[in-house]
C-alpha atoms as a PDB file:
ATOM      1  CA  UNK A   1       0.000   0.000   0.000  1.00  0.00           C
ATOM      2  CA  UNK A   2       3.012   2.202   1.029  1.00  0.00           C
ATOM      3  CA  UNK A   3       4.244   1.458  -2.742  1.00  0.00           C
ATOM      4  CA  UNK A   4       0.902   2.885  -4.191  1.00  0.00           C
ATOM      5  CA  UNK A   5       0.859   5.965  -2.514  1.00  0.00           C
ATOM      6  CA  UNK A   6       4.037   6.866  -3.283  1.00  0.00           C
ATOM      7  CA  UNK A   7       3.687   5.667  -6.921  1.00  0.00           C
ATOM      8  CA  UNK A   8       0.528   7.373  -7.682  1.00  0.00           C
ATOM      9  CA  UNK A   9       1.793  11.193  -7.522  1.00  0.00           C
ATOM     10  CA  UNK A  10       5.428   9.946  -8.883  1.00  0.00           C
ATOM     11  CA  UNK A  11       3.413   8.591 -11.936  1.00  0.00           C
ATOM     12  CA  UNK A  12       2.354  12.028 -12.379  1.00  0.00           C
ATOM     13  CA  UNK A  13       5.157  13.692 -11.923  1.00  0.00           C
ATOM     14  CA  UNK A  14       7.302  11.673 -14.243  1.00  0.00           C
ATOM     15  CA  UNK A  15       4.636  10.342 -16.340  1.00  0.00           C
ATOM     16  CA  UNK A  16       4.602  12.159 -19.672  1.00  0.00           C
ATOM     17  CA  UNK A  17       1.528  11.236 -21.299  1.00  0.00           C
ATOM     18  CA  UNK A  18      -1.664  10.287 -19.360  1.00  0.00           C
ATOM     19  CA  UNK A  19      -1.426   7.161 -21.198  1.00  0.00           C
ATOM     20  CA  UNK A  20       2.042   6.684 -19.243  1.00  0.00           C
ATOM     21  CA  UNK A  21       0.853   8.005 -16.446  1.00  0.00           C
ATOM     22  CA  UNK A  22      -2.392   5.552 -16.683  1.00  0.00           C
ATOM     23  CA  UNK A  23      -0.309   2.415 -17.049  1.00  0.00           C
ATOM     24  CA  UNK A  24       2.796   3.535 -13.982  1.00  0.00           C
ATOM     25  CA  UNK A  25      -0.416   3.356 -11.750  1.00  0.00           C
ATOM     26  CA  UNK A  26      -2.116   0.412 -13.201  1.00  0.00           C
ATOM     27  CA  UNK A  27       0.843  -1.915 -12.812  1.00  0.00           C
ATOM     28  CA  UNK A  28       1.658  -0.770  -9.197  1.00  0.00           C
ATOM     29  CA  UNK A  29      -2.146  -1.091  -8.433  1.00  0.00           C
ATOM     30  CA  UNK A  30      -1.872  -4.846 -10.247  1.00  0.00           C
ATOM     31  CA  UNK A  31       0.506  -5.895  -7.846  1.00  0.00           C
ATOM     32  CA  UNK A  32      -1.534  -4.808  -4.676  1.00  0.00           C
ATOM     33  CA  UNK A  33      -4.107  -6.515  -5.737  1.00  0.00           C
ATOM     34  CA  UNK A  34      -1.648  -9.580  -6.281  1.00  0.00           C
ATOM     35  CA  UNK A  35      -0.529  -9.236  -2.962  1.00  0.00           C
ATOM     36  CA  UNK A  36      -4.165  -9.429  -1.592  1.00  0.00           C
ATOM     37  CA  UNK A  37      -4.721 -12.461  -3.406  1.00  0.00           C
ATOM     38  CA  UNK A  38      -1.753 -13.858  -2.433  1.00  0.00           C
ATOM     39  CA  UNK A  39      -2.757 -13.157   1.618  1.00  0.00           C
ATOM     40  CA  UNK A  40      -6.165 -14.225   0.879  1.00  0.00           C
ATOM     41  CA  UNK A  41      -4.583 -17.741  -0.407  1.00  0.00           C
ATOM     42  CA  UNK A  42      -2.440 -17.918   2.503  1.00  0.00           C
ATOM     43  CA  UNK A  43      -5.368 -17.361   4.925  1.00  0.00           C
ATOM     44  CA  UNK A  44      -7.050 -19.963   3.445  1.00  0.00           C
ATOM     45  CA  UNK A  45      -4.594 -22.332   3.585  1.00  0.00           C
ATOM     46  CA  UNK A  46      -4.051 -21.589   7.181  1.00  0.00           C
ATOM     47  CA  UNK A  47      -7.363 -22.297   7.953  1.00  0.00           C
ATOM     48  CA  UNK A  48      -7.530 -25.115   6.612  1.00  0.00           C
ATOM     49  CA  UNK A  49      -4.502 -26.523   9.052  1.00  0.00           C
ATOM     50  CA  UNK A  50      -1.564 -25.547  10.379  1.00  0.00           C
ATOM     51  CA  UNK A  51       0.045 -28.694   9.932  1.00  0.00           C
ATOM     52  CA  UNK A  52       3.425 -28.898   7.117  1.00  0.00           C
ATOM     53  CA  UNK A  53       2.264 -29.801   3.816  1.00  0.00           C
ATOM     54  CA  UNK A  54       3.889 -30.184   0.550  1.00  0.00           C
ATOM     55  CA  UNK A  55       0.794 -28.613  -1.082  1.00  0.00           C
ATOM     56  CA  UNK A  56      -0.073 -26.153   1.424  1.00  0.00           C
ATOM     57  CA  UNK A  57       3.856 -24.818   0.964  1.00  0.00           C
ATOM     58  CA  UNK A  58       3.381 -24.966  -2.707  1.00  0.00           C
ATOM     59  CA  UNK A  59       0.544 -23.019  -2.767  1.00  0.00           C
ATOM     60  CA  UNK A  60       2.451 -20.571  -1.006  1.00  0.00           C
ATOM     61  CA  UNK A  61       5.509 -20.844  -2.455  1.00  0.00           C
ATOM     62  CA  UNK A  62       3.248 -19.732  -5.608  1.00  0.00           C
ATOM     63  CA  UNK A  63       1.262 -16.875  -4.009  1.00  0.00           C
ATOM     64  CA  UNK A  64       4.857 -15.382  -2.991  1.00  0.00           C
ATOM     65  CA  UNK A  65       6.161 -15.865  -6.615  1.00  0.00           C
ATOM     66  CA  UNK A  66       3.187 -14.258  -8.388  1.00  0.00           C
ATOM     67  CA  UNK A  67       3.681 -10.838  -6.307  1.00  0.00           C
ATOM     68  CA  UNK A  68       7.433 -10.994  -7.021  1.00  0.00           C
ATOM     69  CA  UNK A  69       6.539 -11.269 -10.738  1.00  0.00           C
ATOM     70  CA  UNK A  70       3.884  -8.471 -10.627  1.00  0.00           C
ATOM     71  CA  UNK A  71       6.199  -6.418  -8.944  1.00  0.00           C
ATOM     72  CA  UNK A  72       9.107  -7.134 -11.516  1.00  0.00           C
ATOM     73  CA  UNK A  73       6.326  -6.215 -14.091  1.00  0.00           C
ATOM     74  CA  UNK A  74       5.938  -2.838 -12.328  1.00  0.00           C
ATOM     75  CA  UNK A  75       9.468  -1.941 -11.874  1.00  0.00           C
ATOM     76  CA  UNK A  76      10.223  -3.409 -15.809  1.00  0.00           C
ATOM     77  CA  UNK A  77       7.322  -0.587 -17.070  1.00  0.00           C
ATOM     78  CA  UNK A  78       8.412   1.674 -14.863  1.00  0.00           C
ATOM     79  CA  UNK A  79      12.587   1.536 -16.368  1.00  0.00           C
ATOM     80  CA  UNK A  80      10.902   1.570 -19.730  1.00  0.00           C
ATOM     81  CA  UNK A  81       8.626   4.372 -19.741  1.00  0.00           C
ATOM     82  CA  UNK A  82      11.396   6.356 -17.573  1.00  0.00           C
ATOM     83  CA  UNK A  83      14.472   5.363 -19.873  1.00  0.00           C
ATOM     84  CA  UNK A  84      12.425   5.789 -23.068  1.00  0.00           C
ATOM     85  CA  UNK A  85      13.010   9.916 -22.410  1.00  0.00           C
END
């Protein structure tokens, strides 16, 4: 969340066009909303049991990798649209 609020004025500060501007936010935003999948899969699995499980640990295993994607997206459109100057 911290992230978002810092990217959303940055974006239009360095943003050039409001399409840039558009998709700085929209990738930061995607990987919030990442994230709260990610804790909502977690929580789920929780509940379920707190026992070890190979699944349960691949599941979240997963969940952690698809924020750290999303959030390579965002800083990969972020270098391009800032390097592209």
């Amino acid at each position: 969340m911290l992230l978002l609020i810092i990217a959303v004025p940055a974006a239009f500060w360095l943003g050039g066009t409001g399409l840039e501007r558009a998709v700085m936010i929209a990738v930061v935003a995607l990987a919030l909303v990442v994230e709260l999948i990610n804790a909502a899969i977690e929580a789920v699995v929780d509940r379920i049991s707190l026992e070890n499980h190979a699944l349960a640990k691949r599941a979240k295993d997963i969940g952690s990798a698809a924020v750290m994607v999303s959030l390579a997206n965002a800083a990969a459109v972020w270098l391009v649209i800032l390097l592209s100057r």
